[in-house]
PDB file of N, CA and C in Angstrom:
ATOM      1  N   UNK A   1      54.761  34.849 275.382  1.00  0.00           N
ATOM      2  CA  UNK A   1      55.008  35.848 274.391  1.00  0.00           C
ATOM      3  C   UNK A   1      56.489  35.885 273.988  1.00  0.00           C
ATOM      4  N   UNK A   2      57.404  35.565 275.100  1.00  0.00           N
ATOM      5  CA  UNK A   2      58.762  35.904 274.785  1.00  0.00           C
ATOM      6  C   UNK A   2      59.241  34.748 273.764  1.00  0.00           C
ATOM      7  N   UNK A   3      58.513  32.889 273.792  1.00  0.00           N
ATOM      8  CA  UNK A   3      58.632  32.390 272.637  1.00  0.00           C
ATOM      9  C   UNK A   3      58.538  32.581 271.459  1.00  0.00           C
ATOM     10  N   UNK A   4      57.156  33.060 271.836  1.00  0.00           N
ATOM     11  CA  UNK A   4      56.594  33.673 270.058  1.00  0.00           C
ATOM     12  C   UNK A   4      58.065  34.798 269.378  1.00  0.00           C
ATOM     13  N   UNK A   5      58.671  35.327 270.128  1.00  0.00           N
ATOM     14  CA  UNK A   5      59.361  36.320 269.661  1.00  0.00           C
ATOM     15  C   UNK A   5      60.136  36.058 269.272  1.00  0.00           C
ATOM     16  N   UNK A   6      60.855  34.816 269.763  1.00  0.00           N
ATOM     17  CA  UNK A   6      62.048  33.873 269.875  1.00  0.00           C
ATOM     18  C   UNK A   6      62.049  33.255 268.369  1.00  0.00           C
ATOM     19  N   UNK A   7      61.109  32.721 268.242  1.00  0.00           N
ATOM     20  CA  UNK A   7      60.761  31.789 267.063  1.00  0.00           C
ATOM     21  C   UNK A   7      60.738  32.478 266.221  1.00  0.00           C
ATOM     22  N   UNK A   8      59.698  33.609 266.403  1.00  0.00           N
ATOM     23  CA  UNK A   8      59.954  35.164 265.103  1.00  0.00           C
ATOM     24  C   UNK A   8      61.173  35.034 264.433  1.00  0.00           C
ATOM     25  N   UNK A   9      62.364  35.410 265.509  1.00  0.00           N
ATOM     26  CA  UNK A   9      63.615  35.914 264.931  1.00  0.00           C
ATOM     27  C   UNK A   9      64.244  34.936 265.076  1.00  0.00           C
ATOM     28  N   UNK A  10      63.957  33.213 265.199  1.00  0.00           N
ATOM     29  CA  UNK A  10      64.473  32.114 264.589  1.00  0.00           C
ATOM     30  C   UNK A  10      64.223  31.668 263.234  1.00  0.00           C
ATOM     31  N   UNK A  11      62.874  32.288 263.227  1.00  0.00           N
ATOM     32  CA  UNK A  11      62.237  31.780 261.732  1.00  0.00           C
ATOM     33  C   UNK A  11      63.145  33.175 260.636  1.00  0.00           C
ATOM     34  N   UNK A  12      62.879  34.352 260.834  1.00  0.00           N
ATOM     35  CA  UNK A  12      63.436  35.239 260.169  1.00  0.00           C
ATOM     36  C   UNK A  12      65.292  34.938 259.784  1.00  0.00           C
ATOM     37  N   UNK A  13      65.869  34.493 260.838  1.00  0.00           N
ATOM     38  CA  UNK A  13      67.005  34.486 260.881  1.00  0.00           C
ATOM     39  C   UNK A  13      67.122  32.919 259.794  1.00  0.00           C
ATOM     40  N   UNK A  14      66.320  31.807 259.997  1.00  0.00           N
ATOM     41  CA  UNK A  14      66.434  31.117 258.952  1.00  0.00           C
ATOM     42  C   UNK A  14      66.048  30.903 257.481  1.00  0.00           C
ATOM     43  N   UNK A  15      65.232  32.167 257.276  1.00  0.00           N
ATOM     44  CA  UNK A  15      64.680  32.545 255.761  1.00  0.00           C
ATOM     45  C   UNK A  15      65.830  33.653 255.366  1.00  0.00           C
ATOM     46  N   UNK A  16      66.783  34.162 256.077  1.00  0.00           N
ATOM     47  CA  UNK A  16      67.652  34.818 255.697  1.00  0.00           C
ATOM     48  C   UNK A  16      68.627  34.112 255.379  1.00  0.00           C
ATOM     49  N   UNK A  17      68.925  32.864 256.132  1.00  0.00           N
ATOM     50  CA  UNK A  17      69.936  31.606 255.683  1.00  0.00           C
ATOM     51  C   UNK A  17      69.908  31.287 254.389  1.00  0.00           C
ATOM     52  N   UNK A  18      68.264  30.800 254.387  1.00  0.00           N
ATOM     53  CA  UNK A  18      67.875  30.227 252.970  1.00  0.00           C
ATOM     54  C   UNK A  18      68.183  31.244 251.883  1.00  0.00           C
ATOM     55  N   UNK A  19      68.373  32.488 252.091  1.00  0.00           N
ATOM     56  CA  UNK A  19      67.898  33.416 250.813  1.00  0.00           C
ATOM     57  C   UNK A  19      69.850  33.308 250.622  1.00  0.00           C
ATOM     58  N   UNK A  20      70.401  33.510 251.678  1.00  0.00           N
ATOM     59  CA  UNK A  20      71.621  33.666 251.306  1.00  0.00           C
ATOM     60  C   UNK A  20      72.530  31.982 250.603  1.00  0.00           C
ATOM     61  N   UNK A  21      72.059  31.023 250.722  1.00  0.00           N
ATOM     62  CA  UNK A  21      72.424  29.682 250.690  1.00  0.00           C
ATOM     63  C   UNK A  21      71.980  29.949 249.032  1.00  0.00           C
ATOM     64  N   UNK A  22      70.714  30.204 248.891  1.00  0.00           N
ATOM     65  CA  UNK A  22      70.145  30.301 247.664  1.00  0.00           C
ATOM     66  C   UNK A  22      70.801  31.203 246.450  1.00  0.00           C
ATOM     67  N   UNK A  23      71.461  32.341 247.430  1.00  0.00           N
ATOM     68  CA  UNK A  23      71.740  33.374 246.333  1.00  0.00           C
ATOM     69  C   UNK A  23      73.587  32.689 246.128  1.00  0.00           C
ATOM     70  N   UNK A  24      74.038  31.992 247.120  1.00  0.00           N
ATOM     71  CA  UNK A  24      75.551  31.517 246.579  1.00  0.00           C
ATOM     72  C   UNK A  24      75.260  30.223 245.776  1.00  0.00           C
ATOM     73  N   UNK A  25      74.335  29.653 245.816  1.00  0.00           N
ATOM     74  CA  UNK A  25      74.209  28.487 244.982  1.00  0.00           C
ATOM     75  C   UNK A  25      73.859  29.089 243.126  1.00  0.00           C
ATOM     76  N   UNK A  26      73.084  30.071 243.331  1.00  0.00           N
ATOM     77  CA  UNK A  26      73.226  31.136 241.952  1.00  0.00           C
ATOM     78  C   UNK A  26      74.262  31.133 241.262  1.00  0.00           C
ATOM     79  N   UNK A  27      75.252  32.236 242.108  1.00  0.00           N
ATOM     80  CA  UNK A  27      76.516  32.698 242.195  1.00  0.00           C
ATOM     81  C   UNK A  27      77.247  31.038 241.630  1.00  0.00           C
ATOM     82  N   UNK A  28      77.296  30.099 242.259  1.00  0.00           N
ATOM     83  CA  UNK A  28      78.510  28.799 242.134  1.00  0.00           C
ATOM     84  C   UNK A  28      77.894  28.663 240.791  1.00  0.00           C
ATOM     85  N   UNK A  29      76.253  28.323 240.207  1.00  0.00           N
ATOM     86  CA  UNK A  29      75.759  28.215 238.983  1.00  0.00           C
ATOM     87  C   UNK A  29      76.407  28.604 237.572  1.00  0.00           C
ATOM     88  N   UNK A  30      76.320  30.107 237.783  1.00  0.00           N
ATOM     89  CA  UNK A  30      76.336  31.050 237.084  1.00  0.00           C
ATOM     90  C   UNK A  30      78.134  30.918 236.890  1.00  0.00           C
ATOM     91  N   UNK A  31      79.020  30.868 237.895  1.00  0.00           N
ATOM     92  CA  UNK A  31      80.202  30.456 237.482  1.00  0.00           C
ATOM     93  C   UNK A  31      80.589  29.086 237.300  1.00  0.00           C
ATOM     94  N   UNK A  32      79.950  28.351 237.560  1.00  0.00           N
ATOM     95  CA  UNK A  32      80.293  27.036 236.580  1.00  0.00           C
ATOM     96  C   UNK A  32      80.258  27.052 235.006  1.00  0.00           C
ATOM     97  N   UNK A  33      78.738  27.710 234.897  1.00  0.00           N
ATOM     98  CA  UNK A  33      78.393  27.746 233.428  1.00  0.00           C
ATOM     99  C   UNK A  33      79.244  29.017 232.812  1.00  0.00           C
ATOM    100  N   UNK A  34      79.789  30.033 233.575  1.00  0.00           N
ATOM    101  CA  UNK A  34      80.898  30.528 232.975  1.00  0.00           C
ATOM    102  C   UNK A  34      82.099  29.979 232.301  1.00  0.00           C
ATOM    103  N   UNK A  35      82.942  29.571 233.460  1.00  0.00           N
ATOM    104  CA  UNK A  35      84.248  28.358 233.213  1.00  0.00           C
ATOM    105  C   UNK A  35      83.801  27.043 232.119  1.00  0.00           C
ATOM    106  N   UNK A  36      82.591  26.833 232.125  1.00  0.00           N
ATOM    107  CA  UNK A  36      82.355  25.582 231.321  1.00  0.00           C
ATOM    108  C   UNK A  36      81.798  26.454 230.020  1.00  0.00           C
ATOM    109  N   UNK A  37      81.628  27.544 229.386  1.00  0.00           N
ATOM    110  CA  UNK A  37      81.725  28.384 228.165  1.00  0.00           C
ATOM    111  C   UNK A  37      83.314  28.782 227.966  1.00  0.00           C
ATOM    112  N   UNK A  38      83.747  29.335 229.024  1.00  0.00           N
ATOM    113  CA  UNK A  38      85.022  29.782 228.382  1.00  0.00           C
ATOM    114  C   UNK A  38      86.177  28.299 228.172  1.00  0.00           C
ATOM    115  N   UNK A  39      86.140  27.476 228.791  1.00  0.00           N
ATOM    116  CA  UNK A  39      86.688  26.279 228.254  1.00  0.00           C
ATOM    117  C   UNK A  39      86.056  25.625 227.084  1.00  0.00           C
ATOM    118  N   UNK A  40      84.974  25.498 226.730  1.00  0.00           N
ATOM    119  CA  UNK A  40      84.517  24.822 225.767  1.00  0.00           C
ATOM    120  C   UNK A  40      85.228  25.733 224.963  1.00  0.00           C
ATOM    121  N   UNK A  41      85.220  27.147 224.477  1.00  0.00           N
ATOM    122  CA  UNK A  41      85.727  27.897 223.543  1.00  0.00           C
ATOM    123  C   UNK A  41      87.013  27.849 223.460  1.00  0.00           C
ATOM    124  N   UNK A  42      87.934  27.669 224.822  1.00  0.00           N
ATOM    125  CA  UNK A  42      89.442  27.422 224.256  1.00  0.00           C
ATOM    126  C   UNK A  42      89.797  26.091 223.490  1.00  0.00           C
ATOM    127  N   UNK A  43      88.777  25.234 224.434  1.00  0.00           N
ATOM    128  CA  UNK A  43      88.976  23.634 223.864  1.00  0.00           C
ATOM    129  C   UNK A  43      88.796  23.793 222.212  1.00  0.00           C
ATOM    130  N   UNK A  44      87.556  24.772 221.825  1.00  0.00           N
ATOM    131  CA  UNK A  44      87.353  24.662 219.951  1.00  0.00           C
ATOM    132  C   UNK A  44      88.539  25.543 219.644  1.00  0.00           C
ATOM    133  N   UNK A  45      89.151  26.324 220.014  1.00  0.00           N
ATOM    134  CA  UNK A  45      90.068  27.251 219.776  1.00  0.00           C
ATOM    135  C   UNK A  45      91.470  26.641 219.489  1.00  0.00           C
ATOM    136  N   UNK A  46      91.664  25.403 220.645  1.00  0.00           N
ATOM    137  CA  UNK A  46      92.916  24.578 220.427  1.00  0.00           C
ATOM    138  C   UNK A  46      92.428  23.753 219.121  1.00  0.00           C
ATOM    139  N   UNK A  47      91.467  23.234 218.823  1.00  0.00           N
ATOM    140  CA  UNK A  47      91.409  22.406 218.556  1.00  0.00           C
ATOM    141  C   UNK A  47      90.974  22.497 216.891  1.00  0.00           C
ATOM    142  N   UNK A  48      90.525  23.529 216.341  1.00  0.00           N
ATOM    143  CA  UNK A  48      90.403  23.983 215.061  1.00  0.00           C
ATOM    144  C   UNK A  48      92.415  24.685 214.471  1.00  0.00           C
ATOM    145  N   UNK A  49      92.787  24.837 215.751  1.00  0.00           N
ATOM    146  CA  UNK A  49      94.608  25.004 215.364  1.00  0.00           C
ATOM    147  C   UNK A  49      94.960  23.966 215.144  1.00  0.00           C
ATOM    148  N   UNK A  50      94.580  22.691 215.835  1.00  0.00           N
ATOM    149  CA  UNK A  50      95.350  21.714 215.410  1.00  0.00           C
ATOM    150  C   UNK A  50      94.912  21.196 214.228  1.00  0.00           C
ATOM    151  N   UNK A  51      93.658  21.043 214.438  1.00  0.00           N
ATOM    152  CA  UNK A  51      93.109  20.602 212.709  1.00  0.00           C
ATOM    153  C   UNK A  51      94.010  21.202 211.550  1.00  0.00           C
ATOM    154  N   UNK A  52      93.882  22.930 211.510  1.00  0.00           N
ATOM    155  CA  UNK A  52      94.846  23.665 210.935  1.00  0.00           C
ATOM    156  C   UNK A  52      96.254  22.911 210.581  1.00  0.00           C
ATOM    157  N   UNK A  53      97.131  22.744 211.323  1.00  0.00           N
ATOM    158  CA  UNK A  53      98.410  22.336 211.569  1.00  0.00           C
ATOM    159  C   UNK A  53      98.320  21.433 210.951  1.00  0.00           C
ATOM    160  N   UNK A  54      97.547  19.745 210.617  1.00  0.00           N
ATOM    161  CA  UNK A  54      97.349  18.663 210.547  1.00  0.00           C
ATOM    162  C   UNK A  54      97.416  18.600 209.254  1.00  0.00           C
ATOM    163  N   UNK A  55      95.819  19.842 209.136  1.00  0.00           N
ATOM    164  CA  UNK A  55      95.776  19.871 207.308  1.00  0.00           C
ATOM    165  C   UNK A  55      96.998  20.338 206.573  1.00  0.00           C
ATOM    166  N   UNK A  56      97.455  21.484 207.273  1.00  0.00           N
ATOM    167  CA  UNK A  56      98.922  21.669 206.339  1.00  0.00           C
ATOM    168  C   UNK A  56      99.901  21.065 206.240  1.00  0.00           C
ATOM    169  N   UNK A  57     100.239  19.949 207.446  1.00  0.00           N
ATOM    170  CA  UNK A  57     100.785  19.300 207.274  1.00  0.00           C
ATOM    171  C   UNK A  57     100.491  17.903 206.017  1.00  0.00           C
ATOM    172  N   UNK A  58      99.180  17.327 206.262  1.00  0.00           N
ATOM    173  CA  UNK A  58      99.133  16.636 205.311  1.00  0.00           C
ATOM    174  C   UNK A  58      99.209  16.848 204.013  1.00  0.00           C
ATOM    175  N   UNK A  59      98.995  18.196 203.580  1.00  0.00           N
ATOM    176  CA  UNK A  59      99.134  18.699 202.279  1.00  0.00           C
ATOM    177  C   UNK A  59     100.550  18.967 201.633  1.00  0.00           C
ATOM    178  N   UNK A  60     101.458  19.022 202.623  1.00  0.00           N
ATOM    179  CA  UNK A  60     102.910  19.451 202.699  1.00  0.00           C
ATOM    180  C   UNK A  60     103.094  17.810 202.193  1.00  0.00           C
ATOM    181  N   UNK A  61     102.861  16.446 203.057  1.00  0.00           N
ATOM    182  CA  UNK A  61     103.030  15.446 202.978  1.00  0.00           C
ATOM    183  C   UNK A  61     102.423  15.132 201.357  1.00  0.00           C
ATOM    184  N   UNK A  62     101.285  15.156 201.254  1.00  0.00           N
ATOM    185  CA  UNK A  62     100.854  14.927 199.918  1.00  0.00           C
ATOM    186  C   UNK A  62     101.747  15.409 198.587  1.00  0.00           C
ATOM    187  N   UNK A  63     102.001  16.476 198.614  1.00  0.00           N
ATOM    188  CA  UNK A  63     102.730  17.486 197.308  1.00  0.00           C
ATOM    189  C   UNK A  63     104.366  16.570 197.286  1.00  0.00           C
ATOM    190  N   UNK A  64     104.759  16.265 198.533  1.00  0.00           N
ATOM    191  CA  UNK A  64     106.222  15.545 198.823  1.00  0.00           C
ATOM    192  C   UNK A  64     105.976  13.972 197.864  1.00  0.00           C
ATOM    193  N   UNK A  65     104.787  13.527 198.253  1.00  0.00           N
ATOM    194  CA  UNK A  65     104.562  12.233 197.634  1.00  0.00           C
ATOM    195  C   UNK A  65     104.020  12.295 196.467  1.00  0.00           C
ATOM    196  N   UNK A  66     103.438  13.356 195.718  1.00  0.00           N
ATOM    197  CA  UNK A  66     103.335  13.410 194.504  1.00  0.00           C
ATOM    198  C   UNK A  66     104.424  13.761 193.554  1.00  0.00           C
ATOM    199  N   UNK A  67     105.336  14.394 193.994  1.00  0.00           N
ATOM    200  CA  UNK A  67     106.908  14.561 193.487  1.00  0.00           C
ATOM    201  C   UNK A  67     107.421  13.205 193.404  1.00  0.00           C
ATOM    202  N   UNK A  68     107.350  12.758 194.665  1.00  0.00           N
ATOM    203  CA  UNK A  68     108.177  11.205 194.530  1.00  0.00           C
ATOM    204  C   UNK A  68     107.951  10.549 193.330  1.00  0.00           C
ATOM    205  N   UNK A  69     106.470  10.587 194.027  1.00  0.00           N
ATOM    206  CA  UNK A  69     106.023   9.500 192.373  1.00  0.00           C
ATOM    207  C   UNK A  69     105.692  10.142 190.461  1.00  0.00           C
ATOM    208  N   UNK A  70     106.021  11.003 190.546  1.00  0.00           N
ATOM    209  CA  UNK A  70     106.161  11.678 189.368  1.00  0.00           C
ATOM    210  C   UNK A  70     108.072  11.482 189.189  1.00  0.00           C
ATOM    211  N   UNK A  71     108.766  11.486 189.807  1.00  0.00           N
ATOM    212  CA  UNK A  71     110.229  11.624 189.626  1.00  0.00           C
ATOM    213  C   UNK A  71     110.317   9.997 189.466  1.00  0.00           C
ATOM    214  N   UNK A  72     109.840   9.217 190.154  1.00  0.00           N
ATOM    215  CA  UNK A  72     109.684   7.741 189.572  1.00  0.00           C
ATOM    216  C   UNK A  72     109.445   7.118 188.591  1.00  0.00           C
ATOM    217  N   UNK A  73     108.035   7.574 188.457  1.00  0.00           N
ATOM    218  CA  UNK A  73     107.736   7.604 186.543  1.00  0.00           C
ATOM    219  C   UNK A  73     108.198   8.262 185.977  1.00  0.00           C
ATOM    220  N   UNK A  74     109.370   9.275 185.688  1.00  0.00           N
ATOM    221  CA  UNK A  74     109.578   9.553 185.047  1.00  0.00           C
ATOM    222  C   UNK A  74     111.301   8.592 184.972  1.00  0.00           C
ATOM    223  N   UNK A  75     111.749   8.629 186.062  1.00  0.00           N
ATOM    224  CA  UNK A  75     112.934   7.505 186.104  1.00  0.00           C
ATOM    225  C   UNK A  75     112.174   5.872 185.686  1.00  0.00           C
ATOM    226  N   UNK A  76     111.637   5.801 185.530  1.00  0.00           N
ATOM    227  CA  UNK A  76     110.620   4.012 185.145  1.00  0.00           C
ATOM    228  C   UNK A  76     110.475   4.879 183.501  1.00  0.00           C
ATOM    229  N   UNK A  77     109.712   5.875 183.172  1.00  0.00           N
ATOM    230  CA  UNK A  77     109.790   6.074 181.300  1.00  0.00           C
ATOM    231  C   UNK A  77     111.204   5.877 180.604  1.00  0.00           C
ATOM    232  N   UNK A  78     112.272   6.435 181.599  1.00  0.00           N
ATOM    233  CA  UNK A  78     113.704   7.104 180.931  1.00  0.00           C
ATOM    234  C   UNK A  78     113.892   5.409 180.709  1.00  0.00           C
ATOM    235  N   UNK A  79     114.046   4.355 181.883  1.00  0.00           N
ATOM    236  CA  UNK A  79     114.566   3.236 182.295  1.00  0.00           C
ATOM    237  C   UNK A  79     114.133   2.384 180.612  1.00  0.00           C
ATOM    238  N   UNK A  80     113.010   2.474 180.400  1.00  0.00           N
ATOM    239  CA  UNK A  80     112.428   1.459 179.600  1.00  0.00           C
ATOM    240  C   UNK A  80     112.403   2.125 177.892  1.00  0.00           C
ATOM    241  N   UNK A  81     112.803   3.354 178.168  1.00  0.00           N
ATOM    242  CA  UNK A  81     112.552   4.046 176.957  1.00  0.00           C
ATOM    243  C   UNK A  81     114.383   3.383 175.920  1.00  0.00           C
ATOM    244  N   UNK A  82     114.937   3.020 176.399  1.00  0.00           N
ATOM    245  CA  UNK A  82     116.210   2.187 176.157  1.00  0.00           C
ATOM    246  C   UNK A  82     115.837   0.951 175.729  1.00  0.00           C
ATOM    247  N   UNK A  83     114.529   0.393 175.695  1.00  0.00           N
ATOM    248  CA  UNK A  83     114.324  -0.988 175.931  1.00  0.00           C
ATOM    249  C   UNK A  83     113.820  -1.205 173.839  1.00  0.00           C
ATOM    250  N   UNK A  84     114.061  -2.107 173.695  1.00  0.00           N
ATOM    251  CA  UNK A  84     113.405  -2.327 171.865  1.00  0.00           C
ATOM    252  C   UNK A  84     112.937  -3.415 172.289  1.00  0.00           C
ATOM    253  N   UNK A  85     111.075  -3.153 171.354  1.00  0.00           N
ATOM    254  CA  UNK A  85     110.227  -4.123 171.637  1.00  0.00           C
ATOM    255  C   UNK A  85     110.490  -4.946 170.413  1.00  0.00           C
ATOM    256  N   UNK A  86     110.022  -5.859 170.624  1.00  0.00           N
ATOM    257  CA  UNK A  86     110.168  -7.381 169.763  1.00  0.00           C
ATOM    258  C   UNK A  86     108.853  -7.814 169.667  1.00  0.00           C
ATOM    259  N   UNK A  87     108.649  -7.125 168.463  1.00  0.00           N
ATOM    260  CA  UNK A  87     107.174  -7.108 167.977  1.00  0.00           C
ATOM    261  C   UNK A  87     106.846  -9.004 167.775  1.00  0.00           C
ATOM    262  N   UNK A  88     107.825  -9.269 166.859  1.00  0.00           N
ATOM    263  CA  UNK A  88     107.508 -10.772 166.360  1.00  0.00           C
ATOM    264  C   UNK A  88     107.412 -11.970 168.058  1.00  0.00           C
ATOM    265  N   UNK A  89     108.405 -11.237 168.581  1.00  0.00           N
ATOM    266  CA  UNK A  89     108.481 -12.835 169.972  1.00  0.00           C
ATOM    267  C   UNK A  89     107.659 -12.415 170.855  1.00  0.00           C
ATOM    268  N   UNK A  90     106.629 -10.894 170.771  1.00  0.00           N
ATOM    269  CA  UNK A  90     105.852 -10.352 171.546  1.00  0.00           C
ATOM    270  C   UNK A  90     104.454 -11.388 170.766  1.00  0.00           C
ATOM    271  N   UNK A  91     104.441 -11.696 169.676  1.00  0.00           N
ATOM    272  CA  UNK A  91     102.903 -12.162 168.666  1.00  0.00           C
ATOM    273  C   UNK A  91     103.526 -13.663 169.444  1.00  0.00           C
ATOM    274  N   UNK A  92     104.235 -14.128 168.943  1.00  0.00           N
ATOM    275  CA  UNK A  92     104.479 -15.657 169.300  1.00  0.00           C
ATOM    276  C   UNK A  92     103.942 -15.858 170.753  1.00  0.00           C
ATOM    277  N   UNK A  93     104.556 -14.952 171.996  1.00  0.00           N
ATOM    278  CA  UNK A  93     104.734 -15.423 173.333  1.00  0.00           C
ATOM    279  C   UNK A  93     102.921 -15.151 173.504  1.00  0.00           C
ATOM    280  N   UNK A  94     102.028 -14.076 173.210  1.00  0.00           N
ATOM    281  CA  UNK A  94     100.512 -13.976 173.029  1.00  0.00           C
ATOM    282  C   UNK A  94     100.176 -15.426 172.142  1.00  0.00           C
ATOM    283  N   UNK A  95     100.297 -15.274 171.213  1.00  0.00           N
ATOM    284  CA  UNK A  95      99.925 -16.232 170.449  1.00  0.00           C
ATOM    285  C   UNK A  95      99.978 -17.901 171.534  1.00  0.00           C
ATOM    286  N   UNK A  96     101.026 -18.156 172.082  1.00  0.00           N
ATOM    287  CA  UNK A  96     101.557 -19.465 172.695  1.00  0.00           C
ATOM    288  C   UNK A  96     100.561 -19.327 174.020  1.00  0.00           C
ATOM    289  N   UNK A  97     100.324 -18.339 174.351  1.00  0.00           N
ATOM    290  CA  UNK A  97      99.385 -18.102 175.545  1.00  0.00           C
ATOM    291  C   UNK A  97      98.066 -18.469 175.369  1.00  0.00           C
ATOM    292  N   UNK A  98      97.739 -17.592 174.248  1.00  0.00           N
ATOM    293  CA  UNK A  98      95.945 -17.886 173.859  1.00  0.00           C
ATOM    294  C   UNK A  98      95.727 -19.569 173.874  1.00  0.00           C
ATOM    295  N   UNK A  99      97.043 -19.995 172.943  1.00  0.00           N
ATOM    296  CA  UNK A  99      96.473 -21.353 172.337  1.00  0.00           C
ATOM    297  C   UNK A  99      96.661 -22.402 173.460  1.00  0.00           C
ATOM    298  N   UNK A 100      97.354 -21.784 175.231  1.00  0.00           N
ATOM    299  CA  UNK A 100      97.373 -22.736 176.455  1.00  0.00           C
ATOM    300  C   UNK A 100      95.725 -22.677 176.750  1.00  0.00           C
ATOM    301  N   UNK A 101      95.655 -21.390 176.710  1.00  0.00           N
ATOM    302  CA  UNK A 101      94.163 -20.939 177.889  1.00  0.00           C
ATOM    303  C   UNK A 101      92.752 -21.694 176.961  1.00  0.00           C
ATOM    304  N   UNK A 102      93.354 -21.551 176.132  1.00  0.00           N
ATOM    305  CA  UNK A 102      91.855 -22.214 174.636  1.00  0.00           C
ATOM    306  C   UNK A 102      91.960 -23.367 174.739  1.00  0.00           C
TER     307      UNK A 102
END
């Protein structure tokens, strides 16, 4: 009888193991999938700032390079606007061309 009793409160004492093994394996669960929500959200949080930053920057970059090249063409119109075309040696030098390629 004194086995049977033994084993009782071996068996009890190891379904209390299990329940407690069980309930921290919950617990570790439940905070993993915590930490792995609140990081995923800082990770989109950093990471829609940087996008942010990137785009304004490239747009900053863009507007810089559309100046350039507008202040270019307009220094390339001024440059050539000095220039007198030569209508007649412009027909000849076409003209001397067609009659290679023909």
């Amino acid at each position: 009888m004194e086995n049977e009793t033994t084993l009782d409160y071996l068996l009890k004492i190891e379904g209390e193991a299990a329940a407690l093994v069980n309930d921290a394996q919950a617990e570790a669960d439940r905070r993993i999938h915590e930490n792995e929500e609140k990081n995923r959200r800082a990770f989109e949080d950093r990471f829609r700032e940087e996008v942010r930053v990137q785009e304004a920057s490239l747009e900053k970059e863009k507007e810089k390079l559309k100046e350039q090249y507008h202040r270019a063409l307009e220094d390339f119109r001024e440059d050539i606007s000095y220039l007198e075309t030569d209508i007649e040696k412009f027909s000849v030098l076409l003209n001397n061309y067609i009659a290679m390629e023909g």
